[in-house]
PDB file of N, CA and C in Angstrom:
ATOM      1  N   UNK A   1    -208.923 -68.297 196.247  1.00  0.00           N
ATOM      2  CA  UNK A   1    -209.346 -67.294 197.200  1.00  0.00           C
ATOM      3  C   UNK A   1    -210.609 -67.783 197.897  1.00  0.00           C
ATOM      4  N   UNK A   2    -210.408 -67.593 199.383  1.00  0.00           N
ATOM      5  CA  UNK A   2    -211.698 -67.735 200.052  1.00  0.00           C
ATOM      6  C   UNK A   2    -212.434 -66.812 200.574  1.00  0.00           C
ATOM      7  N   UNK A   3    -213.723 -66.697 200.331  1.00  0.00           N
ATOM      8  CA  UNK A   3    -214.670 -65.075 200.624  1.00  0.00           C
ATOM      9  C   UNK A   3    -215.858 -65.670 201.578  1.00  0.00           C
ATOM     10  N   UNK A   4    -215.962 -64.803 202.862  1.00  0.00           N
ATOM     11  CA  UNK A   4    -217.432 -65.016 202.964  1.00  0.00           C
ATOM     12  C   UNK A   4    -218.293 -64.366 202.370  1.00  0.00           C
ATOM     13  N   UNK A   5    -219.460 -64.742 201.975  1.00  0.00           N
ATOM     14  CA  UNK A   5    -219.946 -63.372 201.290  1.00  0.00           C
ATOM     15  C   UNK A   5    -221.280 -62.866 202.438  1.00  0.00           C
ATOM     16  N   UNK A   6    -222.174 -62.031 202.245  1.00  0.00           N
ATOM     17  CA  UNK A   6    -222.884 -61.335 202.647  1.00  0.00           C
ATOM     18  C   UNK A   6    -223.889 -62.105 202.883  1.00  0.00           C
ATOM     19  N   UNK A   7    -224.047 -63.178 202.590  1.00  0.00           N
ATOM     20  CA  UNK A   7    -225.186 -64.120 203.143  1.00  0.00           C
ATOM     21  C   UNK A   7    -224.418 -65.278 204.227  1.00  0.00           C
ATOM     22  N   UNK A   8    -223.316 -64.994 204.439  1.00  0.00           N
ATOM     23  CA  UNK A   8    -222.919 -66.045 205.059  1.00  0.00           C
ATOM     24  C   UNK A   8    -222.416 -67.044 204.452  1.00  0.00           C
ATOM     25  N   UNK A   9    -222.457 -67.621 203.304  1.00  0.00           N
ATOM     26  CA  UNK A   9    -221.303 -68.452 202.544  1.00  0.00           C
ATOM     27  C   UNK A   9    -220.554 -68.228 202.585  1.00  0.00           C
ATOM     28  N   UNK A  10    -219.789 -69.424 202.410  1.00  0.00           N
ATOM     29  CA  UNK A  10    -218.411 -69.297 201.541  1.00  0.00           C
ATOM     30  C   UNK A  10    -218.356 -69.363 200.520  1.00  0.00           C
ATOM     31  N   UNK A  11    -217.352 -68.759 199.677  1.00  0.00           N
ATOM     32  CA  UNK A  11    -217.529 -68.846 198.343  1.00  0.00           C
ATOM     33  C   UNK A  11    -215.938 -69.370 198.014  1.00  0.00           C
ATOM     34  N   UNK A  12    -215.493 -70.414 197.122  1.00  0.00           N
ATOM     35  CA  UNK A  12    -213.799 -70.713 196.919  1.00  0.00           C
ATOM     36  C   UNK A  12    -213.132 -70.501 195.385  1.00  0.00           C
ATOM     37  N   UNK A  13    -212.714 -69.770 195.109  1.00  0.00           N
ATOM     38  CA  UNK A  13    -212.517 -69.845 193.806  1.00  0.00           C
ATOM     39  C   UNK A  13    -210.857 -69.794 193.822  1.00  0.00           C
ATOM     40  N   UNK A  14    -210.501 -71.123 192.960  1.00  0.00           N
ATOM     41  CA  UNK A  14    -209.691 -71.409 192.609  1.00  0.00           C
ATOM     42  C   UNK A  14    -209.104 -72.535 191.771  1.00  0.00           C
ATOM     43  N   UNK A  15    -207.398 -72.273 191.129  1.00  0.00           N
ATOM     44  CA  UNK A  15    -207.316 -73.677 190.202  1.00  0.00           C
ATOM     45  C   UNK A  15    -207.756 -75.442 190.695  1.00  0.00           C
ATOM     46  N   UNK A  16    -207.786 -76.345 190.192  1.00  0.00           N
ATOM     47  CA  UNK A  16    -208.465 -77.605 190.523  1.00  0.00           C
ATOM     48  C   UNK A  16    -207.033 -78.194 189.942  1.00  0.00           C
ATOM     49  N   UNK A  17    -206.490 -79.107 190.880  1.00  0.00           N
ATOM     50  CA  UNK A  17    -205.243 -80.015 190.374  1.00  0.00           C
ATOM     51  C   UNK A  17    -205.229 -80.435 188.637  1.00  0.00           C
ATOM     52  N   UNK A  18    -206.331 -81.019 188.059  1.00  0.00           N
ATOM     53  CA  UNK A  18    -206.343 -81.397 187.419  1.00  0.00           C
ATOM     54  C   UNK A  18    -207.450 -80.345 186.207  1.00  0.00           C
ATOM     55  N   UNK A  19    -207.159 -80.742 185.022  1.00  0.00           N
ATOM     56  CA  UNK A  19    -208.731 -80.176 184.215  1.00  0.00           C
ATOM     57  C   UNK A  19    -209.589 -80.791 184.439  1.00  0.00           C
ATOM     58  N   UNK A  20    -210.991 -80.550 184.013  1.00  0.00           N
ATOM     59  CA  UNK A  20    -212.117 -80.973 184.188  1.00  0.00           C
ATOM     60  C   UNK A  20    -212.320 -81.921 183.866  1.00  0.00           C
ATOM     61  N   UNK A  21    -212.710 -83.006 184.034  1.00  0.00           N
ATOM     62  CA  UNK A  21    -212.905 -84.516 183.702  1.00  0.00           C
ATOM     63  C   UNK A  21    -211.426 -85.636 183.479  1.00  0.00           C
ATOM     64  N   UNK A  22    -210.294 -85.031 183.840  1.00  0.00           N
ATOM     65  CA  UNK A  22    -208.953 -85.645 183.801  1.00  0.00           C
ATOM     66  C   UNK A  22    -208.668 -85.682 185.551  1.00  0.00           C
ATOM     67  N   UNK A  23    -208.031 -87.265 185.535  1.00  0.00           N
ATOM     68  CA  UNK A  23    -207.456 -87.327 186.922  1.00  0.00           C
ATOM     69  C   UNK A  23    -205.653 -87.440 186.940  1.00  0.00           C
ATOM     70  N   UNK A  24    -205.088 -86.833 185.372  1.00  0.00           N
ATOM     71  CA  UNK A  24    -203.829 -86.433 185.782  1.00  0.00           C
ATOM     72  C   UNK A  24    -203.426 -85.115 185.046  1.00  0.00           C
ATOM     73  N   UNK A  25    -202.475 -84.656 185.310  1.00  0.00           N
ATOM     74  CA  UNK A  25    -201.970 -83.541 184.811  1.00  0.00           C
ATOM     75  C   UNK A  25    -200.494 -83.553 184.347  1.00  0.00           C
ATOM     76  N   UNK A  26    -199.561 -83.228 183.790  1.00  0.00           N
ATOM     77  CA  UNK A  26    -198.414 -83.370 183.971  1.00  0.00           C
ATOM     78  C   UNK A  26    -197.636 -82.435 185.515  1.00  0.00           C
ATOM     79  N   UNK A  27    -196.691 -82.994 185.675  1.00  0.00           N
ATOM     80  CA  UNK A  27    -196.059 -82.174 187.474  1.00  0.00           C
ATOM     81  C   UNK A  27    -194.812 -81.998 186.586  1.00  0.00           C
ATOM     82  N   UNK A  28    -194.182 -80.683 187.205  1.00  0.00           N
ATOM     83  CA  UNK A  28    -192.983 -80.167 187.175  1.00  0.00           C
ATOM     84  C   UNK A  28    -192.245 -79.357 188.233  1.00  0.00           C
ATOM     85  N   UNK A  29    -190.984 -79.052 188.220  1.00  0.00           N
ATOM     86  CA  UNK A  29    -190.588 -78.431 189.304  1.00  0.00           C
ATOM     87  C   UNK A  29    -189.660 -77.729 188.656  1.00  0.00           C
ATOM     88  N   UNK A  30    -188.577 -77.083 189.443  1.00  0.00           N
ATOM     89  CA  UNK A  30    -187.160 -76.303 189.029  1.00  0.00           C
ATOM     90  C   UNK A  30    -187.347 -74.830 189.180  1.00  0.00           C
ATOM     91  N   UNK A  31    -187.803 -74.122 187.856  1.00  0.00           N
ATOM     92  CA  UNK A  31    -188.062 -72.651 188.640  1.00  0.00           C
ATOM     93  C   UNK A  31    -189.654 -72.433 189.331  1.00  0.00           C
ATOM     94  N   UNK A  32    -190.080 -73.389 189.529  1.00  0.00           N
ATOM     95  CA  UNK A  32    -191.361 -73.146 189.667  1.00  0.00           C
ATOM     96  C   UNK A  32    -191.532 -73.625 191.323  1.00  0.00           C
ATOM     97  N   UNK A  33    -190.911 -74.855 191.579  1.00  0.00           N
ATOM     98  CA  UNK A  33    -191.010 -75.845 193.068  1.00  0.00           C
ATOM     99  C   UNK A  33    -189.795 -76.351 193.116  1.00  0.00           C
ATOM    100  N   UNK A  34    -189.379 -76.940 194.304  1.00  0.00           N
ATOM    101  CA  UNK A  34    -188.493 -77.951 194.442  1.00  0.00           C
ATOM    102  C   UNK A  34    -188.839 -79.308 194.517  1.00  0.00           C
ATOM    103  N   UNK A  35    -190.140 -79.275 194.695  1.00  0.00           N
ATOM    104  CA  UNK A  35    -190.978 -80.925 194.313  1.00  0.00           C
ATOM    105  C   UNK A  35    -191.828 -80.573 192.895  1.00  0.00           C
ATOM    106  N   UNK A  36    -192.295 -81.733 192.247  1.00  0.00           N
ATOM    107  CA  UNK A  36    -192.826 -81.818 191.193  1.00  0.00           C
ATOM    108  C   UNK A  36    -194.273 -81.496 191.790  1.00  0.00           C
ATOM    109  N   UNK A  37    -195.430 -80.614 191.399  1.00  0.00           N
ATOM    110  CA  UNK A  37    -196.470 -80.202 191.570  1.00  0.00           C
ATOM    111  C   UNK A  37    -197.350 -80.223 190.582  1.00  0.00           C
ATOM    112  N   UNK A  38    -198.472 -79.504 190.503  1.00  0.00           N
ATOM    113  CA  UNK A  38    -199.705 -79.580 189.314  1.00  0.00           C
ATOM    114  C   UNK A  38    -199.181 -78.246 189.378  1.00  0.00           C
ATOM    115  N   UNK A  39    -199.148 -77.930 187.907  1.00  0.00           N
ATOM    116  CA  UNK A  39    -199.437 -76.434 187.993  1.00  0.00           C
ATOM    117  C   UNK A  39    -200.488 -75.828 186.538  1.00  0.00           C
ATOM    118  N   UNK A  40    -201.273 -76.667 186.859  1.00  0.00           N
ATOM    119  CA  UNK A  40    -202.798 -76.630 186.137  1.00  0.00           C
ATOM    120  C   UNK A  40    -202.909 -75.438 186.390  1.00  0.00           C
ATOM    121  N   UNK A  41    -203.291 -74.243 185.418  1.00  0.00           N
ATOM    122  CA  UNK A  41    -203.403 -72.870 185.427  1.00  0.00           C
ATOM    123  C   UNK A  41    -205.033 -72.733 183.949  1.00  0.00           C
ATOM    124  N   UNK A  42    -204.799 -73.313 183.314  1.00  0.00           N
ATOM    125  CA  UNK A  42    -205.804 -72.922 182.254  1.00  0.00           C
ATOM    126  C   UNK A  42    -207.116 -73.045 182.688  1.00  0.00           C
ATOM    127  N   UNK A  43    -207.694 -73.336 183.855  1.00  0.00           N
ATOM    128  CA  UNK A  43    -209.245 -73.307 184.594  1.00  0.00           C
ATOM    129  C   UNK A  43    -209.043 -72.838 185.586  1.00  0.00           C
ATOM    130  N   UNK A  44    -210.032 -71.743 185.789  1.00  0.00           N
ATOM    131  CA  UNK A  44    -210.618 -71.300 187.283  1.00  0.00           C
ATOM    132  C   UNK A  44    -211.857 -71.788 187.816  1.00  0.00           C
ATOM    133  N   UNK A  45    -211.908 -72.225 188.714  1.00  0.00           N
ATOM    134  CA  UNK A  45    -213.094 -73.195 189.217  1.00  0.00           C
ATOM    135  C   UNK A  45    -214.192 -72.281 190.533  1.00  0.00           C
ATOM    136  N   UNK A  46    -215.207 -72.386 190.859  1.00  0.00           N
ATOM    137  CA  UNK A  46    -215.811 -72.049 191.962  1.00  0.00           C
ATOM    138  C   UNK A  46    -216.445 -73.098 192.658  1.00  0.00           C
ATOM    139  N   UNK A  47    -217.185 -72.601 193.791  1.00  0.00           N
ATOM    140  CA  UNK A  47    -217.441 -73.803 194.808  1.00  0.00           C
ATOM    141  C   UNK A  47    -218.428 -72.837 195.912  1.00  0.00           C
ATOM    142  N   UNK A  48    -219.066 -73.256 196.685  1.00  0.00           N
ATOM    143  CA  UNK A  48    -219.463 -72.404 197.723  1.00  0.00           C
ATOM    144  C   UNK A  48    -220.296 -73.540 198.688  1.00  0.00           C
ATOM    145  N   UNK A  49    -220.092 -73.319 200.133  1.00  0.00           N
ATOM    146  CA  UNK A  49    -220.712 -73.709 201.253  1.00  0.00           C
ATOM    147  C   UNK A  49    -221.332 -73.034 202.117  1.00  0.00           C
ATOM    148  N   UNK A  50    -222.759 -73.876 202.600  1.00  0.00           N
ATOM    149  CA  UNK A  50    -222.803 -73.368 203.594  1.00  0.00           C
ATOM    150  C   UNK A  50    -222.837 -73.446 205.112  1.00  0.00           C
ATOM    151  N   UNK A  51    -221.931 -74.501 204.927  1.00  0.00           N
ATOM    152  CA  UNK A  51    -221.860 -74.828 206.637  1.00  0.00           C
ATOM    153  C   UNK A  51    -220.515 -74.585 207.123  1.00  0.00           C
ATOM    154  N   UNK A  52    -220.245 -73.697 206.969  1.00  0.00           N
ATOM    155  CA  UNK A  52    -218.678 -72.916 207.592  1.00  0.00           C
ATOM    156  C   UNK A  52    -217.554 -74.076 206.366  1.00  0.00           C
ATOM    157  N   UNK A  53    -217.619 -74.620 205.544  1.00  0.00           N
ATOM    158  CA  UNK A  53    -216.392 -75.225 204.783  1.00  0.00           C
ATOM    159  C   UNK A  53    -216.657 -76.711 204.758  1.00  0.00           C
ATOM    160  N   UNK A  54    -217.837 -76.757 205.497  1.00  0.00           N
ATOM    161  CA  UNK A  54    -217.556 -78.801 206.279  1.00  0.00           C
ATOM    162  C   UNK A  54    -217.864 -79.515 204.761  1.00  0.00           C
ATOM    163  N   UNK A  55    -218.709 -78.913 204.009  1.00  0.00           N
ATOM    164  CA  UNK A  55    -218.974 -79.562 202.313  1.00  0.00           C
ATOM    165  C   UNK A  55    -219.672 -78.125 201.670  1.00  0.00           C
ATOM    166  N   UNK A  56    -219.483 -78.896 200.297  1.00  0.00           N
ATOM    167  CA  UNK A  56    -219.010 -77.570 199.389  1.00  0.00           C
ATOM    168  C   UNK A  56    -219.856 -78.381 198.035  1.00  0.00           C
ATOM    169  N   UNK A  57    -220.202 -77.252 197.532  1.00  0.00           N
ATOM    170  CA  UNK A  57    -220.838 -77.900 196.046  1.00  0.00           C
ATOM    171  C   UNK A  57    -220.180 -78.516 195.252  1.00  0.00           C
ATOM    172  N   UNK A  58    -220.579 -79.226 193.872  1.00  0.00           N
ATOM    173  CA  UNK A  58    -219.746 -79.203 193.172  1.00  0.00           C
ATOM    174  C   UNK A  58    -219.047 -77.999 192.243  1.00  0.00           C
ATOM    175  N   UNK A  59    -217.339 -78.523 191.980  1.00  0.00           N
ATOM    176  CA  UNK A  59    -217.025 -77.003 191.583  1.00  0.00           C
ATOM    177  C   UNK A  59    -217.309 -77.203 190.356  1.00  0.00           C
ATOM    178  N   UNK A  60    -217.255 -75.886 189.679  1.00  0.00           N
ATOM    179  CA  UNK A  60    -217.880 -75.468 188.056  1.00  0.00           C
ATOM    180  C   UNK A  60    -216.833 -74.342 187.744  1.00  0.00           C
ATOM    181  N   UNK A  61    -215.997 -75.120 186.582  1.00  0.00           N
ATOM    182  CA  UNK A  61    -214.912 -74.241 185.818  1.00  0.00           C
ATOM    183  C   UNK A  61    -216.137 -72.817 185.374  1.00  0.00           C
ATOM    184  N   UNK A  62    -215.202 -72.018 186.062  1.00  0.00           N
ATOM    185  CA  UNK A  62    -216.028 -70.487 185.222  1.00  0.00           C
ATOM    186  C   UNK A  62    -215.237 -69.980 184.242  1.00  0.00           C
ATOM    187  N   UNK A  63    -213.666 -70.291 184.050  1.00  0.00           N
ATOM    188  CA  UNK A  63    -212.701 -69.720 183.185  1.00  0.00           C
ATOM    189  C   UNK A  63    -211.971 -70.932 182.440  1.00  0.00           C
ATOM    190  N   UNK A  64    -211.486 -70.642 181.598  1.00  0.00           N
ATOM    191  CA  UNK A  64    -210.985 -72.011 180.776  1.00  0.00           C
ATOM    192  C   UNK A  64    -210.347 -71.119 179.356  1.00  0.00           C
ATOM    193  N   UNK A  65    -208.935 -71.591 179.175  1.00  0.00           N
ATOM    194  CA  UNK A  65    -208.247 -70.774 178.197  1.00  0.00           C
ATOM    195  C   UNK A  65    -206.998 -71.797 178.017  1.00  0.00           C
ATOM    196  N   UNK A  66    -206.828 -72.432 176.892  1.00  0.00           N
ATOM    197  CA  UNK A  66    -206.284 -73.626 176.749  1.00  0.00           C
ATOM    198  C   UNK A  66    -204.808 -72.961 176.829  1.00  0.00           C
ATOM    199  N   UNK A  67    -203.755 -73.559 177.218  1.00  0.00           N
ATOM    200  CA  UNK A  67    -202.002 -72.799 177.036  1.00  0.00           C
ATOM    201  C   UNK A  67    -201.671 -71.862 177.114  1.00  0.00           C
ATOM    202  N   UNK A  68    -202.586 -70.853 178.874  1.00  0.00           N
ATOM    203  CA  UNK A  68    -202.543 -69.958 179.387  1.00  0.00           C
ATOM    204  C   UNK A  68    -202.113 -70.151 180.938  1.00  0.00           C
ATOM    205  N   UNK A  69    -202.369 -69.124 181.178  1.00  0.00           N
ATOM    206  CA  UNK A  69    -202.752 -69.493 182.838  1.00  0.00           C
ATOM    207  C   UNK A  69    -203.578 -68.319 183.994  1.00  0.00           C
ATOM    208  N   UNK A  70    -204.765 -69.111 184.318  1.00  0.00           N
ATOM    209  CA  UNK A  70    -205.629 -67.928 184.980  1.00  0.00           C
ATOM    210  C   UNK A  70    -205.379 -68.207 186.514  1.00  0.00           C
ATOM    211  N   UNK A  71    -204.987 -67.672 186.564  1.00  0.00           N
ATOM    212  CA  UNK A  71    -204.479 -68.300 188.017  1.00  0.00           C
ATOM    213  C   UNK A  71    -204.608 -66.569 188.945  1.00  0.00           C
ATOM    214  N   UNK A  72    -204.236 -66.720 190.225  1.00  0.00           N
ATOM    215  CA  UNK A  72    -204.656 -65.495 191.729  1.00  0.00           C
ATOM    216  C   UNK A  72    -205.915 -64.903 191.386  1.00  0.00           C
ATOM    217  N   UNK A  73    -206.637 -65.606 191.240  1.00  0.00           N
ATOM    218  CA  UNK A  73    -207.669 -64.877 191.374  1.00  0.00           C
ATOM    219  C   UNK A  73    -208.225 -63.772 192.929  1.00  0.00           C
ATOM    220  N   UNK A  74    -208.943 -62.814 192.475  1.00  0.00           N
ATOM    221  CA  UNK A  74    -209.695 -62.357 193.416  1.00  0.00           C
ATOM    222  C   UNK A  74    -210.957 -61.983 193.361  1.00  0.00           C
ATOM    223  N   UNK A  75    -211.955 -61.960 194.809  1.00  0.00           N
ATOM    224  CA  UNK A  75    -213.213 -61.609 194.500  1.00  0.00           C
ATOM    225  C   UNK A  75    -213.990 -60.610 195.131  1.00  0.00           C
ATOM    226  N   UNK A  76    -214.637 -60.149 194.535  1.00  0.00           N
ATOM    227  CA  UNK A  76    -215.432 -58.693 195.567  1.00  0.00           C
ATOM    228  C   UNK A  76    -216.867 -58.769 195.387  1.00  0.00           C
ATOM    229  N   UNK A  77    -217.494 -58.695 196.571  1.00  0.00           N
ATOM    230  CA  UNK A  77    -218.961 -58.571 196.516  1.00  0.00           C
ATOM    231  C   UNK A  77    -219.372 -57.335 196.439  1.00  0.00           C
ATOM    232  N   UNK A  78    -219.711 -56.907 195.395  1.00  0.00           N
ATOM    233  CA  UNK A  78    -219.773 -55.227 195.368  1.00  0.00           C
ATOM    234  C   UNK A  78    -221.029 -55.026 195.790  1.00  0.00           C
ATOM    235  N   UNK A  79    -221.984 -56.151 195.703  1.00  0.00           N
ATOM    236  CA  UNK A  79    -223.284 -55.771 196.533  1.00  0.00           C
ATOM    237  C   UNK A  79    -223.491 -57.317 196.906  1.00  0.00           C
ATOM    238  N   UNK A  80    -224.681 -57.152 197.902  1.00  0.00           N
ATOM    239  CA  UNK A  80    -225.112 -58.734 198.315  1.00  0.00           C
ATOM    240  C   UNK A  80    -225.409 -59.223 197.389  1.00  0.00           C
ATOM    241  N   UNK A  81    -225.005 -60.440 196.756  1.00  0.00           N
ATOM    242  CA  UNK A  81    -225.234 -61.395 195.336  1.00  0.00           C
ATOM    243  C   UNK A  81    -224.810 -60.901 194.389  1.00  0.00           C
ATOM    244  N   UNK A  82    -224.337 -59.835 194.260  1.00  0.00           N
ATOM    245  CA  UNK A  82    -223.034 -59.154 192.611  1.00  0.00           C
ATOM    246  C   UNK A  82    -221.970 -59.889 193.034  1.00  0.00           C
ATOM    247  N   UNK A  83    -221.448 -60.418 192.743  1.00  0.00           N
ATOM    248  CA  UNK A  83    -219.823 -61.145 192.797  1.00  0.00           C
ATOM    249  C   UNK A  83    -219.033 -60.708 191.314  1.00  0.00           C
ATOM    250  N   UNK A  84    -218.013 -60.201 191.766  1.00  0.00           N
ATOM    251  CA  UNK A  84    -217.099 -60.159 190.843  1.00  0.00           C
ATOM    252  C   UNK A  84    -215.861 -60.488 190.891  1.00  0.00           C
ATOM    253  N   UNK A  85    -215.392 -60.977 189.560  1.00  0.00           N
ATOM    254  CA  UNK A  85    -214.143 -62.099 190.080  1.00  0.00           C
ATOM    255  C   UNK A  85    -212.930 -61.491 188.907  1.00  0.00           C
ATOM    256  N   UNK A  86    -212.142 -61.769 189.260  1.00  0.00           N
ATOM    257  CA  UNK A  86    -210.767 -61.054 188.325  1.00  0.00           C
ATOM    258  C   UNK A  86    -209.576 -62.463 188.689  1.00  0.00           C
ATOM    259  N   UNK A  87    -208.583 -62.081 187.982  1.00  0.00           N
ATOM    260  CA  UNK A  87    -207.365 -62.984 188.079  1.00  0.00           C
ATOM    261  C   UNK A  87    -206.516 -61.551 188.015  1.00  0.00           C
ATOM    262  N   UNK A  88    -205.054 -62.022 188.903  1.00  0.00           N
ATOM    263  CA  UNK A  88    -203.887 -61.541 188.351  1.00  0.00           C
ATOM    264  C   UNK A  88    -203.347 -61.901 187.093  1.00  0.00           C
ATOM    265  N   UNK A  89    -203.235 -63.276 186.808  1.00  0.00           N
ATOM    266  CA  UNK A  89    -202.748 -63.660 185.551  1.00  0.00           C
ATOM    267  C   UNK A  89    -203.726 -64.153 184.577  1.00  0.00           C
ATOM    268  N   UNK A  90    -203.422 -63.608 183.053  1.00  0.00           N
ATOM    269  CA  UNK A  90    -204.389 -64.228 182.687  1.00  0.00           C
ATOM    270  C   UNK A  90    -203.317 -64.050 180.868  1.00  0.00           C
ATOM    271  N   UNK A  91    -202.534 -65.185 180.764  1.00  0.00           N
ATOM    272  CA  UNK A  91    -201.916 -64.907 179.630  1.00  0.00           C
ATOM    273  C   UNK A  91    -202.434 -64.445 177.881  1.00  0.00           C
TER     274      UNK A  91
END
């Protein structure tokens, strides 16, 4: 999910192809894709910019749940700098 927030950032929160410090994942497809994909679900990651998207911090897993999957996240600024973040899934 991408948010501006109330100061004018962006804020990105979402899965990262891979886990944290790994540059592969296993890919699968069938009921999931018709191509083989990442479907890395056990980390939710954040990120935020501030120059309209052009570069972005580094991201920082905020969720991590080993042989789950946190995945759709959403986010609400319930006040300027409160961020609150939820998932649809969270096995």
């Amino acid at each position: 999910m991408l948010k501006r927030l109330a100061s004018g950032r962006l804020l990105l929160v979402w899965n990262q192809l891979y886990p944290e410090g790994k540059t592969t994942y296993e890919r699968r497809s069938g009921n999931y894709s018709q191509r083989a994909g990442s479907w890395h679900r056990e980390e939710l990651s954040i990120a935020f910019s501030d120059n309209d998207g052009e570069s972005w911090t580094p991201p920082t897993v905020i969720a991590r749940k080993a042989k789950t999957w946190i995945s759709y996240p959403y986010v609400l600024e319930r006040h300027p700098g409160e961020i609150w973040i939820t998932t649809m899934q969270w096995d």
